[in-house]
Protein backbone atom coordinates (compact mmCIF):
# COMPACT_ATOMS: atom_id res chain seq x y z
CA UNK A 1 0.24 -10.79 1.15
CA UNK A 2 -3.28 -10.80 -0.75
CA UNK A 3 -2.30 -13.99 -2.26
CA UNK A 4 -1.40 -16.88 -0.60
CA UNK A 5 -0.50 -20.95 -0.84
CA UNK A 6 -3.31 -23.36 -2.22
CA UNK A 7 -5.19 -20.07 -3.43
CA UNK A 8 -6.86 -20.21 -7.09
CA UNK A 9 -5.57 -17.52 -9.66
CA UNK A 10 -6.38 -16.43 -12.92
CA UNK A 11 -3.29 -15.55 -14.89
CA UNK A 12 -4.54 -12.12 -16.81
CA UNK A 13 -1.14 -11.02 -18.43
CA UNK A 14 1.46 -12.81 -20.56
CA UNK A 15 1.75 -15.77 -22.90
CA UNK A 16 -0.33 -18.02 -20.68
CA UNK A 17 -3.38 -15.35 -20.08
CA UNK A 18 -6.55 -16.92 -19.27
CA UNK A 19 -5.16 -19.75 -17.29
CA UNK A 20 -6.42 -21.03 -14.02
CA UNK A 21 -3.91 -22.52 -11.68
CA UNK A 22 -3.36 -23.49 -7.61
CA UNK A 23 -0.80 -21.42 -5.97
CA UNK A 24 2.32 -23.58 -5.31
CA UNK A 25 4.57 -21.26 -3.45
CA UNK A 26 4.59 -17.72 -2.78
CA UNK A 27 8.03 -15.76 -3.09
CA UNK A 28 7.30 -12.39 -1.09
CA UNK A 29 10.49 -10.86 -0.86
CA UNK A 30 10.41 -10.97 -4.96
CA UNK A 31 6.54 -10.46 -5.10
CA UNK A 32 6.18 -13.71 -7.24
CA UNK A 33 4.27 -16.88 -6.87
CA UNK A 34 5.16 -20.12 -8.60
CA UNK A 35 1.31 -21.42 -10.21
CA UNK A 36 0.55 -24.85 -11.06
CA UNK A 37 0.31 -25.59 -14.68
CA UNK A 38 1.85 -21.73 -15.60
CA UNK A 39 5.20 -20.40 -16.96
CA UNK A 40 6.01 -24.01 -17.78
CA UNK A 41 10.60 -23.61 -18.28
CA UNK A 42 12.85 -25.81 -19.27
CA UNK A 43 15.79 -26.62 -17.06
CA UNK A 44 19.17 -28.50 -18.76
CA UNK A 45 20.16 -30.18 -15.09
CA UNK A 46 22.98 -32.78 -14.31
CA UNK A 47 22.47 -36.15 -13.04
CA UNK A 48 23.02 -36.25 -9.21
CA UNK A 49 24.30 -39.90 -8.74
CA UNK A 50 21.92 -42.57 -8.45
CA UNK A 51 19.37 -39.80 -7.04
CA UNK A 52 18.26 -38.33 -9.99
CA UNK A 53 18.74 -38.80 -13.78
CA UNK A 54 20.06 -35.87 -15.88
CA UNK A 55 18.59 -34.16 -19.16
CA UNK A 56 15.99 -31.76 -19.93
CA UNK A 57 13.07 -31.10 -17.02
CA UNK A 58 10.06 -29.34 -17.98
CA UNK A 59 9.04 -27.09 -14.30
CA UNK A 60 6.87 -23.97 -13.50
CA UNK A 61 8.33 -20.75 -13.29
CA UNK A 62 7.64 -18.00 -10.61
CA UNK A 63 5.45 -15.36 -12.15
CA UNK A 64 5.03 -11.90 -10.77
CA UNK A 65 1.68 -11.04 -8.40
CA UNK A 66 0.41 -8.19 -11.04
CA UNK A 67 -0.04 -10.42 -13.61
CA UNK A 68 -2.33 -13.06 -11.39
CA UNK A 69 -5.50 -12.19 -10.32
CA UNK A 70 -7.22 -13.61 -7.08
CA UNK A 71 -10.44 -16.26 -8.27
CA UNK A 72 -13.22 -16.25 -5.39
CA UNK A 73 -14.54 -20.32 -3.91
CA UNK A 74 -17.49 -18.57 -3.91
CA UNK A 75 -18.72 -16.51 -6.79
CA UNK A 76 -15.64 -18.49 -8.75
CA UNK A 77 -14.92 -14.95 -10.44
CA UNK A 78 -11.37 -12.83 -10.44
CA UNK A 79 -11.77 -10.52 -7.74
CA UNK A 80 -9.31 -8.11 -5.82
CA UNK A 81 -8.66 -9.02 -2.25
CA UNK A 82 -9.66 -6.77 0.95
CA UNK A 83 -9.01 -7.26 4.72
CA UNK A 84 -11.25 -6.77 7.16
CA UNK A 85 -11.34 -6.81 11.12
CA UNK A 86 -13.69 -9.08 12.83
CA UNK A 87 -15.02 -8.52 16.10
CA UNK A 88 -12.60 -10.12 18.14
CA UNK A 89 -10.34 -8.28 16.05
CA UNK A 90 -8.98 -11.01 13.80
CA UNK A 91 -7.51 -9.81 10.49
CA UNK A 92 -9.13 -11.65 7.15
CA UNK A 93 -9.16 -11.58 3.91
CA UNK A 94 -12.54 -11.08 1.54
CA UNK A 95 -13.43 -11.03 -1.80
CA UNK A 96 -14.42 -7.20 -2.97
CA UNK A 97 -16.49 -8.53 -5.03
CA UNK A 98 -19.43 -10.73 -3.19
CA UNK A 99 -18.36 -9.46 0.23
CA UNK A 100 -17.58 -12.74 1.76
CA UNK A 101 -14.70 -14.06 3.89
CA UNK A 102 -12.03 -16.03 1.87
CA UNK A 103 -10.34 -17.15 4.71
């Protein structure tokens, strides 16, 4: 996968486009990532016991990979992803767009 947990993305389709968010979890079976702060649902749950208290609970919703777009730590732009082998033949990901090493 290109994108990955604790990774910065820019959300570039949809109502929340523009948004910059940390990657919570990564669903790659579905190709969707929950981001922090993004697709914000409500859920109508039950109250568990003593555990937890029922009524409305606002939570972020998994959002598809095409409409995120990987943000660089380094140039702090949206970039695309590439992989690269090192020399001792590690594989790693880099930004395409200043040609450094993300990971």
């Amino acid at each position: 996968m290109k994108i990955r947990r604790n990774d910065t993305v820019l959300v570039i389709i949809g109502r929340d486009r523009g948004k910059r968010g940390k990657v919570h979890r990564v669903y790659p079976q579905e190709d969707r990532v929950v981001v922090e702060g993004v697709n914000i649902v409500k859920r109508h749950t039950k109250p568990r016991g003593t555990a937890r208290q029922g009524g409305i609970v606002e939570r972020e919703g998994p959002i598809h990979l095409s409409n995120v777009m990987f943000v660089c730590a380094k140039c702090d732009r949206p970039t695309r992803v590439g992989f690269r082998l090192l020399e001792d033949g590690k594989k790693v990901r880099y930004c395409r767009r200043c040609q450094e090493t993300v990971d």
